[in-house]
Structure formats: C-alpha cells, structure tokens
Protein backbone atom coordinates (compact mmCIF):
# COMPACT_ATOMS: atom_id res chain seq x y z
CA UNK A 1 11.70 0.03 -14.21
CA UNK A 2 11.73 3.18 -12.23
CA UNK A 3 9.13 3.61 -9.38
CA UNK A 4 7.91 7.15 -8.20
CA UNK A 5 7.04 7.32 -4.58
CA UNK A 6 6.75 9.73 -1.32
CA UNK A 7 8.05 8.13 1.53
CA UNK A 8 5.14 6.29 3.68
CA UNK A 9 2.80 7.26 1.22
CA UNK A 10 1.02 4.03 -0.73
CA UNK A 11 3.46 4.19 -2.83
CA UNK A 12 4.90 1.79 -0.16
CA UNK A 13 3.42 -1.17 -1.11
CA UNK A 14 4.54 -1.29 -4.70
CA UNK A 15 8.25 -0.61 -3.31
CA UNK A 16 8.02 -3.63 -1.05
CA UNK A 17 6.95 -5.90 -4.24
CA UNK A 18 9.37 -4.49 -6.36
CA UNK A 19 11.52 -5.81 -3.32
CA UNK A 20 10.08 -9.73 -3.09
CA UNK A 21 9.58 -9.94 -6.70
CA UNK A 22 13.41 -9.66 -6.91
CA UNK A 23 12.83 -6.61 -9.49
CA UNK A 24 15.30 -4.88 -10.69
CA UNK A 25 14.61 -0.83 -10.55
CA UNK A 26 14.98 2.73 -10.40
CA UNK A 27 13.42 5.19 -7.78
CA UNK A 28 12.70 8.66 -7.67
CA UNK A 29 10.96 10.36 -4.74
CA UNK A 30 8.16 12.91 -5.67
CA UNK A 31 7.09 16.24 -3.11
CA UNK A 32 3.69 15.73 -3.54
CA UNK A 33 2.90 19.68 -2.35
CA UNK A 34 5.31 20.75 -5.59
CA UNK A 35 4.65 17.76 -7.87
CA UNK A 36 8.47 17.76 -8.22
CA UNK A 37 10.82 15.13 -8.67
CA UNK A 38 13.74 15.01 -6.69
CA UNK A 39 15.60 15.67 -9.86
CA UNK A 40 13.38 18.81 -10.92
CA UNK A 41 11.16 17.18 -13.36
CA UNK A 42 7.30 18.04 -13.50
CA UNK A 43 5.57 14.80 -12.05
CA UNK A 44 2.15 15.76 -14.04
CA UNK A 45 4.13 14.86 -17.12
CA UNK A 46 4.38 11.74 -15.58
CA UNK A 47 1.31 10.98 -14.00
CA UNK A 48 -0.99 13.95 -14.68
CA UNK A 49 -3.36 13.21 -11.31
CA UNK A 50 0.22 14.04 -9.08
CA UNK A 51 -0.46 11.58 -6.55
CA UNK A 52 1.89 8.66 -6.22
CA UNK A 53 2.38 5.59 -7.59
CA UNK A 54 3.81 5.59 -10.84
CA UNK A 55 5.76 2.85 -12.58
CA UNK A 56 7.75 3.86 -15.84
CA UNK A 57 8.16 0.09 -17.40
CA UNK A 58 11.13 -0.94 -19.36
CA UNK A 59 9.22 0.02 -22.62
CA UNK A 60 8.54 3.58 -21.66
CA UNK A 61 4.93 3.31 -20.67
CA UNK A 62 3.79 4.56 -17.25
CA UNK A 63 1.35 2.55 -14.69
CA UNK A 64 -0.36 4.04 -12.00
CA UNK A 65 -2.87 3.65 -9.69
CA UNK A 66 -1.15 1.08 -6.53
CA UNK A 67 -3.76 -1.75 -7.30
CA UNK A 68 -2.97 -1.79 -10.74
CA UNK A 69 0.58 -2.02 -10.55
CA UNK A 70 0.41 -4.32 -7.39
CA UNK A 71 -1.03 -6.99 -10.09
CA UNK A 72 1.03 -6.11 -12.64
CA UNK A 73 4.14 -6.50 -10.75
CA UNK A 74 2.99 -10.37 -9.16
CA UNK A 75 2.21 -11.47 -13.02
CA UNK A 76 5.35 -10.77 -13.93
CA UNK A 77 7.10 -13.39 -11.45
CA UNK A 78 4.17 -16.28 -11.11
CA UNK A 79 7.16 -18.56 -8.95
CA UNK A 80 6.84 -15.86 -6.16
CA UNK A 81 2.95 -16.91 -5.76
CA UNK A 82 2.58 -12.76 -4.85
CA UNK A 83 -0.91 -13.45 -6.19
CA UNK A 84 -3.30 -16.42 -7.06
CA UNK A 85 -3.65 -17.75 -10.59
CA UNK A 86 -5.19 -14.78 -12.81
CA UNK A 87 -8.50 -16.73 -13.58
CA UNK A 88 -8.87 -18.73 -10.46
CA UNK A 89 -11.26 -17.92 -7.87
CA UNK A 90 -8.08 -17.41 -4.82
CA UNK A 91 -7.79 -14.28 -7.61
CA UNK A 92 -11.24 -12.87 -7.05
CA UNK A 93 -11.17 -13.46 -3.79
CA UNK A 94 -7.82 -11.62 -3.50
CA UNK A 95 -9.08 -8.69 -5.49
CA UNK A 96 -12.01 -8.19 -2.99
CA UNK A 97 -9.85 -7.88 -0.30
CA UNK A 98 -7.54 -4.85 -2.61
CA UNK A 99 -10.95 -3.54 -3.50
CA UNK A 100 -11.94 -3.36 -0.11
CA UNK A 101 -8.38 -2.01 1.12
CA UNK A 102 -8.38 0.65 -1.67
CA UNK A 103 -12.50 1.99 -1.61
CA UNK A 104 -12.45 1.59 2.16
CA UNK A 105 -9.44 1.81 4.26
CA UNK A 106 -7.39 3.61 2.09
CA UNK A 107 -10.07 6.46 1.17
CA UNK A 108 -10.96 6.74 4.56
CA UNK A 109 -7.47 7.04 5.81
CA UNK A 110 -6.17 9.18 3.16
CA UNK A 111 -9.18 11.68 3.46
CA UNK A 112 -7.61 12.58 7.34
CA UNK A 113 -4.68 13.86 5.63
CA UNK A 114 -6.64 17.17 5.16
CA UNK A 115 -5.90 19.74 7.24
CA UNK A 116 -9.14 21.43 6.45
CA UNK A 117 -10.74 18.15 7.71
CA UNK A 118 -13.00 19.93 11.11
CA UNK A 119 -12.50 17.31 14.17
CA UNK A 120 -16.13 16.50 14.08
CA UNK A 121 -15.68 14.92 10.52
CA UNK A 122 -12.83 13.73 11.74
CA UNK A 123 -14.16 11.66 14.37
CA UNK A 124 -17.35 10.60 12.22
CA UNK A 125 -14.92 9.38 9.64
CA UNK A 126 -12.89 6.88 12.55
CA UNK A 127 -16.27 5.77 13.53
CA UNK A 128 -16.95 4.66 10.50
CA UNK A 129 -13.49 3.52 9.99
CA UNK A 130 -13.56 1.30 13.06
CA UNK A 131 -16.39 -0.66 11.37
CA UNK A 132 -14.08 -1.42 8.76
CA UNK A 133 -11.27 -2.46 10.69
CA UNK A 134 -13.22 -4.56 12.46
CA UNK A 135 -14.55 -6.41 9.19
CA UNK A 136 -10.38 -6.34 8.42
CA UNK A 137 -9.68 -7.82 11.55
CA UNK A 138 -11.91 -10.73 11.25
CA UNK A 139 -10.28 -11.54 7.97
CA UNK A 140 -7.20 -12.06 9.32
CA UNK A 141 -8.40 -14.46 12.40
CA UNK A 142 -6.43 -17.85 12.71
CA UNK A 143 -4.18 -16.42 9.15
CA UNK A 144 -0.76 -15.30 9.02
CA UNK A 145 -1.54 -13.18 6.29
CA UNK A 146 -4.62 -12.00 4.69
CA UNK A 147 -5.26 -14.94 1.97
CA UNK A 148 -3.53 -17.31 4.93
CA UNK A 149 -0.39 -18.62 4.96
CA UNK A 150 1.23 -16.96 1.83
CA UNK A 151 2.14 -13.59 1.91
CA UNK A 152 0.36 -10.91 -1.40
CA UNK A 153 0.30 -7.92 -2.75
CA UNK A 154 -2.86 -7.60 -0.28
CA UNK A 155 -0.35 -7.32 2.54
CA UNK A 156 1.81 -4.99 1.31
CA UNK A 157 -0.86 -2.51 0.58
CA UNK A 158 -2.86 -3.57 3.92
CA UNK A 159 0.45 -3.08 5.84
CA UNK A 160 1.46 0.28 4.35
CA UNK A 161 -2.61 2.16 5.15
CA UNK A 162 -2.85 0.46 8.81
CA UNK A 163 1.08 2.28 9.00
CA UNK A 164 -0.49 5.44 9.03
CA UNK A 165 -2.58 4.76 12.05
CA UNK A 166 -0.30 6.24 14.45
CA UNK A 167 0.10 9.80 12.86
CA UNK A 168 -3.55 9.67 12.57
CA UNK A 169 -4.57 8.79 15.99
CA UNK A 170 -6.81 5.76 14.51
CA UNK A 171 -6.74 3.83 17.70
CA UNK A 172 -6.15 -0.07 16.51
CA UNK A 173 -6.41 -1.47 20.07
CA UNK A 174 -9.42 -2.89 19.85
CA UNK A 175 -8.11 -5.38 17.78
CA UNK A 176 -5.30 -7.09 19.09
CA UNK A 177 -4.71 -9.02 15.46
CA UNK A 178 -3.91 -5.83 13.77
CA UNK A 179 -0.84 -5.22 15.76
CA UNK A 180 0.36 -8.30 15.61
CA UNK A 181 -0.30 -8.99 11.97
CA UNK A 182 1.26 -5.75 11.04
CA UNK A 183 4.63 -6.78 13.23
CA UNK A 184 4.64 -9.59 11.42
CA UNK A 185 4.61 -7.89 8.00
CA UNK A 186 6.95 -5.57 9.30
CA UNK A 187 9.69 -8.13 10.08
CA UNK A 188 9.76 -9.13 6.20
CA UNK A 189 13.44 -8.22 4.84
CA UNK A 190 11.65 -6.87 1.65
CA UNK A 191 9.58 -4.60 3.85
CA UNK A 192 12.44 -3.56 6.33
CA UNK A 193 14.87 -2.62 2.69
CA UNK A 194 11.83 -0.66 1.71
CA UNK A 195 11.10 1.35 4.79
CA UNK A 196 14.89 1.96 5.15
CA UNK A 197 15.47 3.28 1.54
CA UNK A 198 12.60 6.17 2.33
CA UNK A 199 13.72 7.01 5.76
CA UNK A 200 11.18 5.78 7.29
CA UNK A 201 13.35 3.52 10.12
CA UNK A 202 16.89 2.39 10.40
C-alpha cells in the first residue's frame, strides 16, 4: 500500500494505523499548496479533491477520506481489536465518536487554517469549539482512551486534530484530561515512528 500524506496534517492518523496494524507500506508526502508529490506527480490524478489522505491499495484502487480508510485499515487486522466488531453496537458507538471528531473538531479546526479567516470569526469559531471540547473531554473521564481501555482508530484521529491546538492558539487548559490523554497517545511507539518519519519530532 502506499499512503499520501502532509506532515501533521490528518493524514496522521492513518500513518499511525498503518504503524499498529503492522502494515506493510509505501509513503509519499504531498505539498498541498502545489498538489505535488514529492516525486513530481499531479496529486489530483490521485485524489482529485487534493487534500490528503489517500491510500493506493495493493490492487490499484485509491481510498480517501481519513474515516474511511481508518476503518478500512482496522478490518483488515481484526487480532489488533483497532475497532469493535463491524455489526456490534461498540461499532456504532465508535463511529459516533469519528463522526463527531470529523463534522466537529476536525471542521472546526481545519477551517482556522485560513489565512483569510478575520480574528473575530476566529474567536467565534474557538467559542464554539470549546463547547465541543468540552463534550470531548467528558468522553474521555475515568478512560484511558476514548472507547476505554483499548486504544482505536478514534485515537489516532482524536490525537492528530487536538495536535494542532498549539499552532492554533486553541487554549486546551480548561481541561486538564486533554493534555494528559493526548501524552498518553503520544508515548505510543506507533505514534512516536509516525511523527518521526514526517519531521514532526525526533
């Protein structure tokens, strides 16, 4: 397989599965400004929207779209338990939280990325934002991770938008079990490979 990512971007989270499903794969990094590869190609051939993730399977055919491929990935290795049962309700109930991470975290997060974005929007959009968190937060009280003792795809992807806090100025203080569950995510030797293969530490 051969995964197309921009270093810190949500791409992330696929790259850490790939990493603790033990996958085998190819990487390419994509400017997302150009929609070049690093080796020239045109990434719209690829993925025609130009945003990251893509995953080129073994057979040829391309996935994209991070939730997507997040489930794809932990239904290929069951034993790893990266994701309840497909059919059982631990599945819905970990597809509300991707929902959730993807319609409302994510796209709130990802919108501050605009340097057109005026401060005033800005600052109604971390208001907002801090509601969410706060929902997040909750979540996670008395778990270790976000379905509760076993770590998911729901943590990789919850890990990799809640990174972004810091260049965004999205204050996470206010909830002490953000911090702490994100250090603990961190410290995950398929999450450290990942970060250190796209520069982003070590």
């Amino acid at each position: 397989m051969k995964l197309y990512y921009s270093p810190g971007a949500c791409s992330l989270a696929v790259h850490i599965i790939l990493n603790e499903g033990g996958f085998s794969f190819d990487k390419e990094q994509v400017d997302l400004a150009t929609k070049k590869t690093a080796s020239g190609g045109d990434y719209t051939a690829v993925n025609a929207n130009g945003y990251v993730p893509a995953l080129e399977l073994n057979n040829g055919e391309v996935l994209t779209e991070a939730v997507v491929i997040l489930g794809y990935l932990a239904d290929q290795v069951p034993e790893r338990k990266l994701a309840p049962e497909t059919g059982s309700m631990a599945r819905y109930r970990l597809q509300e939280k991707l929902n959730f991470i993807t319609t409302e975290l994510h796209k709130s997060y990802g919108s501050m990325f605009n340097p057109a974005m005026p401060d005033e929007w800005k600052a109604q959009v971390k208001q907002g934002l801090g509601r969410r968190l706060g929902f997040i937060a909750g979540a996670l009280e008395g778990k270790q991770y976000l379905m509760g003792d076993g770590f998911t795809i729901a943590d990789a992807y919850l890990f990799t938008v809640l990174s972004w806090s810091d260049r965004l100025e999205v204050d996470l203080s206010a909830w002490p079990v953000l911090g702490s569950y994100s250090s603990r995510v961190a410290e995950r030797p398929a999450v450290q490979a990942a970060m250190r293969a796209e520069g982003l530490h070590g």
